[in-house]
N, C-alpha and C. Protein backbone atom coordinates (compact mmCIF):
# COMPACT_ATOMS: atom_id res chain seq x y z
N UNK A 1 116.15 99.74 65.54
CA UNK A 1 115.08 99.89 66.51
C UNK A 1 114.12 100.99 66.06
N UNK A 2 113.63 100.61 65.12
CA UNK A 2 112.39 101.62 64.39
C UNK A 2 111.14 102.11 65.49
N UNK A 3 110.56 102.90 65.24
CA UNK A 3 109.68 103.24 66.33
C UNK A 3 108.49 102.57 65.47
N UNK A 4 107.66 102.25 65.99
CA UNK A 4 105.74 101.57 65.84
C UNK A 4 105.11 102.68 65.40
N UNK A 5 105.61 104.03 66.83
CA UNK A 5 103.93 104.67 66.52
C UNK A 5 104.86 106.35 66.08
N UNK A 6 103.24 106.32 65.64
CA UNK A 6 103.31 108.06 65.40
C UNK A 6 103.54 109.01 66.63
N UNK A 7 104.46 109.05 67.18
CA UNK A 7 104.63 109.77 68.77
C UNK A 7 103.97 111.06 68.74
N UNK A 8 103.36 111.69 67.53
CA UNK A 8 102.68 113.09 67.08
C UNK A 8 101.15 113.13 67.83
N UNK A 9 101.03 111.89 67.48
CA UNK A 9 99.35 111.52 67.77
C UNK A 9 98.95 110.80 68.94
N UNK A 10 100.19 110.66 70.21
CA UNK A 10 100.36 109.89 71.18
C UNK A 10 99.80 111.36 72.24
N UNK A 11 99.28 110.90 73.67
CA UNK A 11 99.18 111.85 74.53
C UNK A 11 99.75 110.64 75.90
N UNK A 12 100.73 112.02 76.92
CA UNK A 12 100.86 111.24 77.94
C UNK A 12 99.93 110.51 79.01
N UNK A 13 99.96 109.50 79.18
CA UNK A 13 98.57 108.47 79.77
C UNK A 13 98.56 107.42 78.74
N UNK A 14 98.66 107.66 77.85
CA UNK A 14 97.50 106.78 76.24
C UNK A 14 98.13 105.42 76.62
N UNK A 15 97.38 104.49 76.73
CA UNK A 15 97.20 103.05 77.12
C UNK A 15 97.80 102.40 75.35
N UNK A 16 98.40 101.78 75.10
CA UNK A 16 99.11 100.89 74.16
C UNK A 16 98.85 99.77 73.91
N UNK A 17 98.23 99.03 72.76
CA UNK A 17 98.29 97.66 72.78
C UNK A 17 98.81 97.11 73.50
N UNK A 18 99.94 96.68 73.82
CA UNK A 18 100.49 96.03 74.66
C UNK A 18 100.21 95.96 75.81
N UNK A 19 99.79 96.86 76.48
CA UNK A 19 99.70 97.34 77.85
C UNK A 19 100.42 98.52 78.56
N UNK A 20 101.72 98.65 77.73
CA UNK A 20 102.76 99.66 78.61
C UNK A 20 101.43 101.08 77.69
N UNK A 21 102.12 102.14 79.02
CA UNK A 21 101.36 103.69 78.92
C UNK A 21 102.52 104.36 78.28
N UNK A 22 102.07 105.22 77.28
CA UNK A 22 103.10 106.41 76.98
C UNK A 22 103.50 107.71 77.64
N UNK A 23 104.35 107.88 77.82
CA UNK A 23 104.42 109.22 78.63
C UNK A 23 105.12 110.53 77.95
N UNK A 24 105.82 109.94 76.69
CA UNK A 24 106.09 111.09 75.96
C UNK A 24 107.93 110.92 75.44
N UNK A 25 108.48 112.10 75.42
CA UNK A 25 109.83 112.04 74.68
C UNK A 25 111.22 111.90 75.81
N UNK A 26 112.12 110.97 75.33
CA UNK A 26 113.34 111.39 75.91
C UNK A 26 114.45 111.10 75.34
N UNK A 27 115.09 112.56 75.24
CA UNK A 27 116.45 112.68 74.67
C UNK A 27 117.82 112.49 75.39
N UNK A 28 118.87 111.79 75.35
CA UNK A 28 119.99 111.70 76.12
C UNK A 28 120.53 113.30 76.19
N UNK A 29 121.37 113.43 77.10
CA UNK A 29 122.47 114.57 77.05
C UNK A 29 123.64 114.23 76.94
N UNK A 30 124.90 114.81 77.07
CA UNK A 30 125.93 114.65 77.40
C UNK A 30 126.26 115.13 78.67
N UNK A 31 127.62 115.26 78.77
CA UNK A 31 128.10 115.65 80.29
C UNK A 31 128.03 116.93 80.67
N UNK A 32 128.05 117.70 79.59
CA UNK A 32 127.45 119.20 79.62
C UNK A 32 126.27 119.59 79.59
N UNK A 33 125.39 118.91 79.49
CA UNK A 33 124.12 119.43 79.52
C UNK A 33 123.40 119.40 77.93
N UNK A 34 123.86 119.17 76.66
CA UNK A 34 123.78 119.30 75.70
C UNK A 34 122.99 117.89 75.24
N UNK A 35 121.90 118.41 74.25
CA UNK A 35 121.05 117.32 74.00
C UNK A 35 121.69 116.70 72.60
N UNK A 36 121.51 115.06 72.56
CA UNK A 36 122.28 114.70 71.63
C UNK A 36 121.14 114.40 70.09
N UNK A 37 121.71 113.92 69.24
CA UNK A 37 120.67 113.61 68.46
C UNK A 37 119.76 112.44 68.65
N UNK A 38 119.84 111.52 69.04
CA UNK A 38 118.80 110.46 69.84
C UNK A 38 117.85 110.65 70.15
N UNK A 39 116.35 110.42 70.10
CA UNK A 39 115.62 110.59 70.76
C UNK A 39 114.43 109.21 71.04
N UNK A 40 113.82 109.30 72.00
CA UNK A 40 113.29 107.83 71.61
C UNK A 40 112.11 108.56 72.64
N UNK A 41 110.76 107.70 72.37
CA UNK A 41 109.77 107.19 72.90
C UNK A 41 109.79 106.05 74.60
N UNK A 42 109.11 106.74 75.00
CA UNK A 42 108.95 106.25 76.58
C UNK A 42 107.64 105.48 76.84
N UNK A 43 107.74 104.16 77.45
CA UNK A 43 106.74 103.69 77.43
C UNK A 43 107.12 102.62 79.32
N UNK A 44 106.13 102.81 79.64
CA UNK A 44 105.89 102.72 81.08
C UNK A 44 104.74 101.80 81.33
N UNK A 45 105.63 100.27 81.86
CA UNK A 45 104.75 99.10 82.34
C UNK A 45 103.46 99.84 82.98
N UNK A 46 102.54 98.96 82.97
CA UNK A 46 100.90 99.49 83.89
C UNK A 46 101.39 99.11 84.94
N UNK A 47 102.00 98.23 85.51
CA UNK A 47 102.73 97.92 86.93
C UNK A 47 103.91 97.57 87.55
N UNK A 48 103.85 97.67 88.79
CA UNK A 48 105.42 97.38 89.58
C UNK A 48 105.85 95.87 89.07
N UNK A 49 107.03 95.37 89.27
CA UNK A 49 107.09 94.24 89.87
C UNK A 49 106.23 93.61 90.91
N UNK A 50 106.43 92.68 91.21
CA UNK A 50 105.44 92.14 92.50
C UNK A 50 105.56 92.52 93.65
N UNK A 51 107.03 93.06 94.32
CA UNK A 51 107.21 93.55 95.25
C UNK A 51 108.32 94.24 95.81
N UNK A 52 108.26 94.96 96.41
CA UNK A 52 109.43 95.88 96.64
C UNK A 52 110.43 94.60 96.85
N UNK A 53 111.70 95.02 96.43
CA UNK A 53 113.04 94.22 96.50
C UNK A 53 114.14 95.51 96.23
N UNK A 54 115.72 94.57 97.17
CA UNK A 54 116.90 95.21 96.82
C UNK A 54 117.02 95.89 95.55
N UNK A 55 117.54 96.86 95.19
CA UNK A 55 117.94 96.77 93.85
C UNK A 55 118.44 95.98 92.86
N UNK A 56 119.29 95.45 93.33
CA UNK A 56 120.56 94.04 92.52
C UNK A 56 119.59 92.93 91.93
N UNK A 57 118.74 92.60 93.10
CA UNK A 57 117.64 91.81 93.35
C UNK A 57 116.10 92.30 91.92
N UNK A 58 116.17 93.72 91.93
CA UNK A 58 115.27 94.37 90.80
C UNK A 58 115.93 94.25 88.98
N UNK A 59 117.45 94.46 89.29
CA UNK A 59 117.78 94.26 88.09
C UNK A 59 117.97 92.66 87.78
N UNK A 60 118.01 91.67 88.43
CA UNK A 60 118.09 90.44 88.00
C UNK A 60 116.49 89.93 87.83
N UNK A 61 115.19 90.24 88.45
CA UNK A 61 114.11 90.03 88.13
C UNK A 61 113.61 91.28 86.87
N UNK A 62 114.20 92.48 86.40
CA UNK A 62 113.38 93.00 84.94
C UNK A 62 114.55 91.83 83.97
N UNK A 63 115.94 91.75 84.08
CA UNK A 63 116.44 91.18 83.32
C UNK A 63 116.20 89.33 82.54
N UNK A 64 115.00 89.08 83.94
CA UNK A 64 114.48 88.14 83.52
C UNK A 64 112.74 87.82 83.05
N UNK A 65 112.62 89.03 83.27
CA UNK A 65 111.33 89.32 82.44
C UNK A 65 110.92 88.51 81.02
N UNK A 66 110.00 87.90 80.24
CA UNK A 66 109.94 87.26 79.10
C UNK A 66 108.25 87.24 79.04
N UNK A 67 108.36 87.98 77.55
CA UNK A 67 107.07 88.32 76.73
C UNK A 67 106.52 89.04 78.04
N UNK A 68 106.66 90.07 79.17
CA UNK A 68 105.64 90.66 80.02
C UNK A 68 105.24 92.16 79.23
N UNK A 69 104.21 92.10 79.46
CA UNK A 69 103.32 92.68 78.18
C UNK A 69 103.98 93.10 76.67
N UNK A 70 104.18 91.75 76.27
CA UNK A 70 104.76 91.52 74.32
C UNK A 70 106.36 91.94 74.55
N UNK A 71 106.95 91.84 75.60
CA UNK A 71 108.36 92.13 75.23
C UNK A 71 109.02 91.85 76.58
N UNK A 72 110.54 91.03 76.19
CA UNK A 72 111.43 90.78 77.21
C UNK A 72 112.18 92.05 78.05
N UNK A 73 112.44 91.36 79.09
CA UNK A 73 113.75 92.46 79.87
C UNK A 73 114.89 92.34 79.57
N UNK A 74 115.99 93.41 79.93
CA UNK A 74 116.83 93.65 79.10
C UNK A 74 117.68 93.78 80.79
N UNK A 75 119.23 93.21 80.68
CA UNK A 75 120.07 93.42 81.79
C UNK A 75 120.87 94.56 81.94
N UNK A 76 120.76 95.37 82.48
CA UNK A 76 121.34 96.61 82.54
C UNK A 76 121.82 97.07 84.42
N UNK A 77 123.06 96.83 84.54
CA UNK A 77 123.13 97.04 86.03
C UNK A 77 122.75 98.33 86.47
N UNK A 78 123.15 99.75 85.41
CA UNK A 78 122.80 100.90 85.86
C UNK A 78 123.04 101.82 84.70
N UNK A 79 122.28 103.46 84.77
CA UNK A 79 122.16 104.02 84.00
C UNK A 79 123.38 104.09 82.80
N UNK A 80 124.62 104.20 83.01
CA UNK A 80 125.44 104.19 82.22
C UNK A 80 125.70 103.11 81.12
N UNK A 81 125.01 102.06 81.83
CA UNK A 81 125.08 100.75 80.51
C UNK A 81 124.25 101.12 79.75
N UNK A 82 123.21 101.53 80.26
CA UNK A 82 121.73 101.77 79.07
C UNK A 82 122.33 102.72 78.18
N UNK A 83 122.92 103.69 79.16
CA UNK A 83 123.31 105.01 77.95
C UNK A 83 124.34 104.47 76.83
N UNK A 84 125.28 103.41 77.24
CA UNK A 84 126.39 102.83 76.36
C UNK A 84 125.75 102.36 74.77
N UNK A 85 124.19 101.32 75.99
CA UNK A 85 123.84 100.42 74.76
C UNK A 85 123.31 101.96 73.96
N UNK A 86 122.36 102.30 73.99
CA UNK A 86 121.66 103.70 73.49
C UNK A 86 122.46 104.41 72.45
N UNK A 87 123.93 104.40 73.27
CA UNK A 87 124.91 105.15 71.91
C UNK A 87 125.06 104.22 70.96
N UNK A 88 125.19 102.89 71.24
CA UNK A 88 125.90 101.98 69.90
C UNK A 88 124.86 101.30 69.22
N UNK A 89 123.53 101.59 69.87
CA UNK A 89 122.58 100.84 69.44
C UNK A 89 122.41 99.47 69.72
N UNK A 90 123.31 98.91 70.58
CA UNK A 90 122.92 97.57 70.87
C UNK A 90 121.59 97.42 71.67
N UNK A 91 120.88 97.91 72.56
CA UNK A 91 119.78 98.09 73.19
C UNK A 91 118.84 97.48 72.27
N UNK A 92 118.18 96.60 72.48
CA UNK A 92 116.77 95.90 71.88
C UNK A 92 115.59 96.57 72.04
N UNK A 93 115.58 97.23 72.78
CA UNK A 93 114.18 97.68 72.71
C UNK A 93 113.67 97.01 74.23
N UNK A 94 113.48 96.61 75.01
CA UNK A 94 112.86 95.78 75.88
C UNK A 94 113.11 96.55 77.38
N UNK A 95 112.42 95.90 78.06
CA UNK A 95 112.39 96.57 79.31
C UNK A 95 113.37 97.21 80.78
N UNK A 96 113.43 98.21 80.60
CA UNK A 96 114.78 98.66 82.14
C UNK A 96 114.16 99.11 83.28
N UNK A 97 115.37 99.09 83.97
CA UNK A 97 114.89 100.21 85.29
C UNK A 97 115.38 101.50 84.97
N UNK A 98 113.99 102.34 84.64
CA UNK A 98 114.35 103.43 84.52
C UNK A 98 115.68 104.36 84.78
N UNK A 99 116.51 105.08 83.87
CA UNK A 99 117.29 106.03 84.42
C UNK A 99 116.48 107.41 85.35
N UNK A 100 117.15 108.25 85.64
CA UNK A 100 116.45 109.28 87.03
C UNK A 100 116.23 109.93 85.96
N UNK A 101 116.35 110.78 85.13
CA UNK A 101 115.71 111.21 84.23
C UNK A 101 114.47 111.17 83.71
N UNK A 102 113.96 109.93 83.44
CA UNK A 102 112.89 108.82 83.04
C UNK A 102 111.97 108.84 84.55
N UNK A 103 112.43 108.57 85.66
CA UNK A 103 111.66 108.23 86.58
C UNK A 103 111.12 109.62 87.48
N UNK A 104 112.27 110.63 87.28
CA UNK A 104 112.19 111.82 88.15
C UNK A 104 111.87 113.57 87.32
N UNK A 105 112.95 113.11 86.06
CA UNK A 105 112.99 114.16 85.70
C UNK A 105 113.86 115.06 86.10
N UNK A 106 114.58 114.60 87.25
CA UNK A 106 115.56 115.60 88.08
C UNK A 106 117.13 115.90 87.46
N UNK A 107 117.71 117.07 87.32
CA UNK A 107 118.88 117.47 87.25
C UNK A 107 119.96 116.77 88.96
N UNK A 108 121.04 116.11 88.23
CA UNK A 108 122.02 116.04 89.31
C UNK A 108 122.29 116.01 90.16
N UNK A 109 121.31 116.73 91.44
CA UNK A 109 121.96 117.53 92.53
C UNK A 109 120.86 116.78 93.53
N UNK A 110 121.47 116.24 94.37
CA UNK A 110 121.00 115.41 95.25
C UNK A 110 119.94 116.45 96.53
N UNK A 111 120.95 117.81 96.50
CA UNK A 111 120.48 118.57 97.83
C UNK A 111 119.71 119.42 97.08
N UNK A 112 118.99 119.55 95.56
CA UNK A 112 118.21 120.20 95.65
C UNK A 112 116.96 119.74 94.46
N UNK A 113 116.50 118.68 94.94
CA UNK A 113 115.15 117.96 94.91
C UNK A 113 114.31 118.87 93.88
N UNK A 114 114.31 119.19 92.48
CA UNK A 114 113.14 119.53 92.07
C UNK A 114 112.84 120.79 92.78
N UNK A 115 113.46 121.20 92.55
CA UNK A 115 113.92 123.18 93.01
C UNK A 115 114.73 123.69 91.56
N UNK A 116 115.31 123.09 91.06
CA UNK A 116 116.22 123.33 89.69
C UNK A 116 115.38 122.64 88.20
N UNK A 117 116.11 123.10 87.46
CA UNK A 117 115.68 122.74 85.82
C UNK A 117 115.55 121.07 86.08
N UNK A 118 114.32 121.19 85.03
CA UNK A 118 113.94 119.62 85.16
C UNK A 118 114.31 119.31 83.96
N UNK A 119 115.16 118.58 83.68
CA UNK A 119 116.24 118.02 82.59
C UNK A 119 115.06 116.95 81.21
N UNK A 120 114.42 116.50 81.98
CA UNK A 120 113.38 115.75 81.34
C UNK A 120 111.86 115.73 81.51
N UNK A 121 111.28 116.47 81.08
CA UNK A 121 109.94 117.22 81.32
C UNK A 121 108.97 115.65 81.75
N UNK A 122 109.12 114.57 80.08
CA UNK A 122 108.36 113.61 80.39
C UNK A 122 108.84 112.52 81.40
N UNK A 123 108.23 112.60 82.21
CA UNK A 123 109.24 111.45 83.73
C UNK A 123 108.37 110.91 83.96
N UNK A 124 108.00 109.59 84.67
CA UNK A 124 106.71 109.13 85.23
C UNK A 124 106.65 110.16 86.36
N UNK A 125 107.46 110.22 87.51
CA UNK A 125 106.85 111.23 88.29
C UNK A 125 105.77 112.41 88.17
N UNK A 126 105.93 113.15 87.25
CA UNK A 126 105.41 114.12 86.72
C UNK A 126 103.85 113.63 86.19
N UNK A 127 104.03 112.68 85.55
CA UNK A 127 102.79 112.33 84.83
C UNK A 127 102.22 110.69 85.17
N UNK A 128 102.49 110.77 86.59
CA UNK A 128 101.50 109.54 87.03
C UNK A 128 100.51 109.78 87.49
N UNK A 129 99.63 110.61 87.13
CA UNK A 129 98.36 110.90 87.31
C UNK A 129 97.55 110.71 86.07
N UNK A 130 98.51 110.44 85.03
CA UNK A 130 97.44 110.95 83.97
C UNK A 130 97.25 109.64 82.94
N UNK A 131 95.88 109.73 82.71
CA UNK A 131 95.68 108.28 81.82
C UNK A 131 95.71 107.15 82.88
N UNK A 132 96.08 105.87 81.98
CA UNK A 132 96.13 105.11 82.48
C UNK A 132 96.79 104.90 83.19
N UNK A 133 97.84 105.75 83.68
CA UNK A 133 98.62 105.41 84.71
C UNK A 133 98.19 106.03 86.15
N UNK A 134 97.15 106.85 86.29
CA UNK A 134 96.54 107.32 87.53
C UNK A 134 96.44 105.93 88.20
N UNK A 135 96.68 106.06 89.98
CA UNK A 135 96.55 104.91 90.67
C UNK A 135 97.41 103.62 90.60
N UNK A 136 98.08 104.25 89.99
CA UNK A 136 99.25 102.38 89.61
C UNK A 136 100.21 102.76 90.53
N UNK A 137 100.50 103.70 90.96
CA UNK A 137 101.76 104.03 91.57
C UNK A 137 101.25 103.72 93.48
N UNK A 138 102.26 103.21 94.40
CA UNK A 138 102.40 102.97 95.24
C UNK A 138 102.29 104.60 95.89
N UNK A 139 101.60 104.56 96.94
CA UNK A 139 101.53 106.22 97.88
C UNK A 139 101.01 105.78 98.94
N UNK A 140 101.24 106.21 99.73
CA UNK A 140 100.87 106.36 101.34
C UNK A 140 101.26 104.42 101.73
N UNK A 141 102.28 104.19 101.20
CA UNK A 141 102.29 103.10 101.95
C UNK A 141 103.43 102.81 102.45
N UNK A 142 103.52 101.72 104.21
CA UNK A 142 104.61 102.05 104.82
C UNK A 142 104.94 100.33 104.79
N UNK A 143 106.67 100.24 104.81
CA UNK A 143 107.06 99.18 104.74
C UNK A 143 107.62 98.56 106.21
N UNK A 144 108.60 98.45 106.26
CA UNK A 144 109.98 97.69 106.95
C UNK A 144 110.61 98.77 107.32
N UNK A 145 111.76 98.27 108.38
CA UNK A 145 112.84 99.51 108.62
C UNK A 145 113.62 99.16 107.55
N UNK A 146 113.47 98.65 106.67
CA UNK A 146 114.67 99.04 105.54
C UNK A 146 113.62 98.87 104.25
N UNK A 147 112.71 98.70 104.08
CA UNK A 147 111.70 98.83 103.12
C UNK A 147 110.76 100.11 102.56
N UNK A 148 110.49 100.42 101.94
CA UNK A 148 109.13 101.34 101.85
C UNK A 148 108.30 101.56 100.31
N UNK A 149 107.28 100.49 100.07
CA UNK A 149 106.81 100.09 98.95
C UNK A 149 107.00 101.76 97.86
N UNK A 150 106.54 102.57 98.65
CA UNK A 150 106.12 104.04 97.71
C UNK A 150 107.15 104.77 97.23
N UNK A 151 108.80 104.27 97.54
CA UNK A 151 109.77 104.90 96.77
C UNK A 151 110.18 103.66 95.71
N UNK A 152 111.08 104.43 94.71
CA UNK A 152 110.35 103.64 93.50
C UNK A 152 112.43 103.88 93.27
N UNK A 153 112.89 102.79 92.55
CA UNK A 153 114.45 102.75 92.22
C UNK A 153 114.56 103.10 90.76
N UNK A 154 115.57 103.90 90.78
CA UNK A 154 115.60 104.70 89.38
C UNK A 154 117.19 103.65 88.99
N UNK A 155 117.74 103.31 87.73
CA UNK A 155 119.29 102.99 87.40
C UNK A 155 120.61 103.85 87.51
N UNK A 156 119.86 104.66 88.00
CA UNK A 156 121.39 106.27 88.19
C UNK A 156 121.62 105.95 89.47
N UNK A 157 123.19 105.81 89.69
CA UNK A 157 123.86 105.56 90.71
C UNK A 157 124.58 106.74 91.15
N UNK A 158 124.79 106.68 92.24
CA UNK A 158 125.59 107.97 93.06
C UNK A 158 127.42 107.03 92.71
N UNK A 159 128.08 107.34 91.96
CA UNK A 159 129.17 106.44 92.21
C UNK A 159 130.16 107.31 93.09
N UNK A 160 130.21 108.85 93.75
CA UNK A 160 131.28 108.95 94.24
C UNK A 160 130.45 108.65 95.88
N UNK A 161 129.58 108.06 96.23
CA UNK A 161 129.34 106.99 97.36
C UNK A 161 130.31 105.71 97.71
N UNK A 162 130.54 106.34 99.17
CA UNK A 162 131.36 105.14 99.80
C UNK A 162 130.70 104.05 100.24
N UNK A 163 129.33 103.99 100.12
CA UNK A 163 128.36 103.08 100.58
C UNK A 163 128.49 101.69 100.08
N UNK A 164 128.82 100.66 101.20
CA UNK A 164 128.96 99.52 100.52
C UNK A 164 127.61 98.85 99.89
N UNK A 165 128.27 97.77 99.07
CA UNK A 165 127.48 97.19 97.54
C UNK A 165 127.37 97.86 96.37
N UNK A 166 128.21 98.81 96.30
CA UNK A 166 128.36 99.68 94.34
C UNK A 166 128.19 101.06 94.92
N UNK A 167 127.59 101.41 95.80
CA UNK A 167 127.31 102.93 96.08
C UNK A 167 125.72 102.97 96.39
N UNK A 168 125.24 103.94 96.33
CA UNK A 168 123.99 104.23 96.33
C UNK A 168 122.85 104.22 95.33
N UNK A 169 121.46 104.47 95.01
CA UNK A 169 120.73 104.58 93.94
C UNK A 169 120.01 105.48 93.79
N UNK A 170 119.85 106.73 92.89
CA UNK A 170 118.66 107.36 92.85
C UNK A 170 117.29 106.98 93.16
N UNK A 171 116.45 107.32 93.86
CA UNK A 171 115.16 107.10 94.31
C UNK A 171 114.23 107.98 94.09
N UNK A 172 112.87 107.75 93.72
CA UNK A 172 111.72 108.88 94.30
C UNK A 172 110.57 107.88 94.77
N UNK A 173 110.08 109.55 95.57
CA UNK A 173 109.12 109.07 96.45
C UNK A 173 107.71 109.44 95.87
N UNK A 174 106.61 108.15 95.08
CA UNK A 174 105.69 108.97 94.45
C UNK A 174 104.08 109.99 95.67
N UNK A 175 104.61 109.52 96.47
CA UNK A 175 103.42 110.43 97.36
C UNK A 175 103.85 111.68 97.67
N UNK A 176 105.78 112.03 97.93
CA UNK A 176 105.86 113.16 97.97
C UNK A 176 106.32 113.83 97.41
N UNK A 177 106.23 113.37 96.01
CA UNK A 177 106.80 114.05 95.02
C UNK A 177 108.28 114.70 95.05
N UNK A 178 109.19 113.74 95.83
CA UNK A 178 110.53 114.34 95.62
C UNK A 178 111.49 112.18 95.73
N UNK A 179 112.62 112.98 96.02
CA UNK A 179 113.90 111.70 95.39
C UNK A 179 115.10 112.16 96.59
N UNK A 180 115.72 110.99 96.26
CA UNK A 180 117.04 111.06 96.87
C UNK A 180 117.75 110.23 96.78
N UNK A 181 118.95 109.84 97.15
CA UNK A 181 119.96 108.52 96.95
C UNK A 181 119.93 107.57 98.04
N UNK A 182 119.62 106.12 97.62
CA UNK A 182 119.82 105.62 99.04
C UNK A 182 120.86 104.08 98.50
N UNK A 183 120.60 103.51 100.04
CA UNK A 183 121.73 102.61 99.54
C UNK A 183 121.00 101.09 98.66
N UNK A 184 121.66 100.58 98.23
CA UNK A 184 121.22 99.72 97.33
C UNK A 184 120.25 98.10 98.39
N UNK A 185 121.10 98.00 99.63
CA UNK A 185 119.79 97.03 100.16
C UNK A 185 118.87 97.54 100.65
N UNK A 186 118.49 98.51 100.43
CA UNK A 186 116.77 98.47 100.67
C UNK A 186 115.94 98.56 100.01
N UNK A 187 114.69 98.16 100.02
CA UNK A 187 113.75 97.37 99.88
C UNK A 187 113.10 98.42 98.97
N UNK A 188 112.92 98.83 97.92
CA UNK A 188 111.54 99.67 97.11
C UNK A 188 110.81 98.82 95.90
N UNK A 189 110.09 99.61 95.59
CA UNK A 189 109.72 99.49 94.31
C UNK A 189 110.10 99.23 93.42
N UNK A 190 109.29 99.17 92.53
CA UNK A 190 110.45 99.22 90.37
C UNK A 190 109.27 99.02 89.39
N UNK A 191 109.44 99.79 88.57
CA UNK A 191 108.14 100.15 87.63
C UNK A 191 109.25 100.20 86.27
N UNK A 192 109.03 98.99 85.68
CA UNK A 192 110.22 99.11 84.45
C UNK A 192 109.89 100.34 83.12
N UNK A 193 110.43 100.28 82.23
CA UNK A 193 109.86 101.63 81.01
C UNK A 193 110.62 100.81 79.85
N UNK A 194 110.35 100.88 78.98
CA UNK A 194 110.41 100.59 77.44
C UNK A 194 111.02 101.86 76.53
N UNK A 195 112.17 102.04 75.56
CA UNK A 195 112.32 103.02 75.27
C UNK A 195 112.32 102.56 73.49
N UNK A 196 111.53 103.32 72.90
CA UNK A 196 111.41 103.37 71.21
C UNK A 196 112.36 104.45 70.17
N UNK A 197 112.96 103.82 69.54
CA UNK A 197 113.59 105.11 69.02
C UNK A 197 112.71 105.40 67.87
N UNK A 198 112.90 107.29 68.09
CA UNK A 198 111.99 108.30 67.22
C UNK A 198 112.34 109.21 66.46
N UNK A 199 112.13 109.98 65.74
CA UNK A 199 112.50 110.80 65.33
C UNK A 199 111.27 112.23 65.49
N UNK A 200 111.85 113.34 66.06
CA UNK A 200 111.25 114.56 66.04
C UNK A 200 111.24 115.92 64.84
């Protein structure tokens, strides 16, 4: 999984042939906090899916994604598969639901929202203002009692959740700039990302 571009000469926003926006670098960790040698390129659809849906419901529509802007979706129930494929390299290249990292930027800790070290500087959160991605993101908009278009589903799961259907899902909210875990039938967003491997 060779990388395309020169990630040197890339700025977060920069619009891509294809269509997906770049937003910059992300490196895995381990369980300690320790960055591994991996690093890959982040690249972020210009848009949602069509409409807020379940989660389960989000990973079976990116996993059926084909040629949406020059590249398929890829099935990944949740962050830990991506990270599996990522270690062994089976990962194609093609489209996920973001891990919370990728979508938030947030360290671990459910009760403290972007108050602590931000584990991953380049996140869409952080940088959906900039470039082409200003305005793509869902804000100020209200759904359903179990819906709400403007929080957006990340692949990091809460697994020590007793919540039935798998547990819970990392979430953020792009109007108020924070996240939280919720349970997997309700209704959000999903803004898939593309990951390139790079070298720094």
């Amino acid at each position: 999984m060779p990388s395309k571009y020169n990630s040197s000469k890339l700025q977060p926003g920069q619009l891509m042939a294809d269509g997906s926006v770049y937003i910059g670098h992300y490196q895995r960790k381990s369980a300690d906090g320790k960055a591994l040698s991996k690093v890959f390129n982040v690249f972020v659809a210009p848009e949602d899916l069509p409409e807020p849906v379940q989660y389960k419901v989000a990973v079976e529509q990116v996993a059926a994604l084909k040629n949406w802007h020059g590249h398929n979706g890829e099935k990944f129930t949740n962050a830990q598969d991506i990270q599996r494929a990522l270690r062994s390299g089976t990962y194609k290249g093609g489209w996920i639901i973001p891990p919370r990292e990728i979508l938030s930027g947030d360290r671990d800790d459910a009760w403290k929202v972007r108050r602590d070290k931000i584990i991953n500087p380049d996140n869409m959160l952080d940088h959906q203002n900039d470039g082409a991605l200003r305005d793509t993101f869902k804000k100020n908009a209200r759904g359903g009692t179990h819906g709400a278009p403007q929080i957006y589903w990340s692949s990091s799961r809460n697994t020590s959740s007793f919540l039935p259907g798998g547990g819970s899902v990392w979430t953020s909210r792009f109007d108020e700039m924070n996240g939280t875990h919720y349970y997997q039938g309700y209704y959000f967003s999903c803004r898939p990302v593309r990951l390139v491997k790079c070298s720094l």
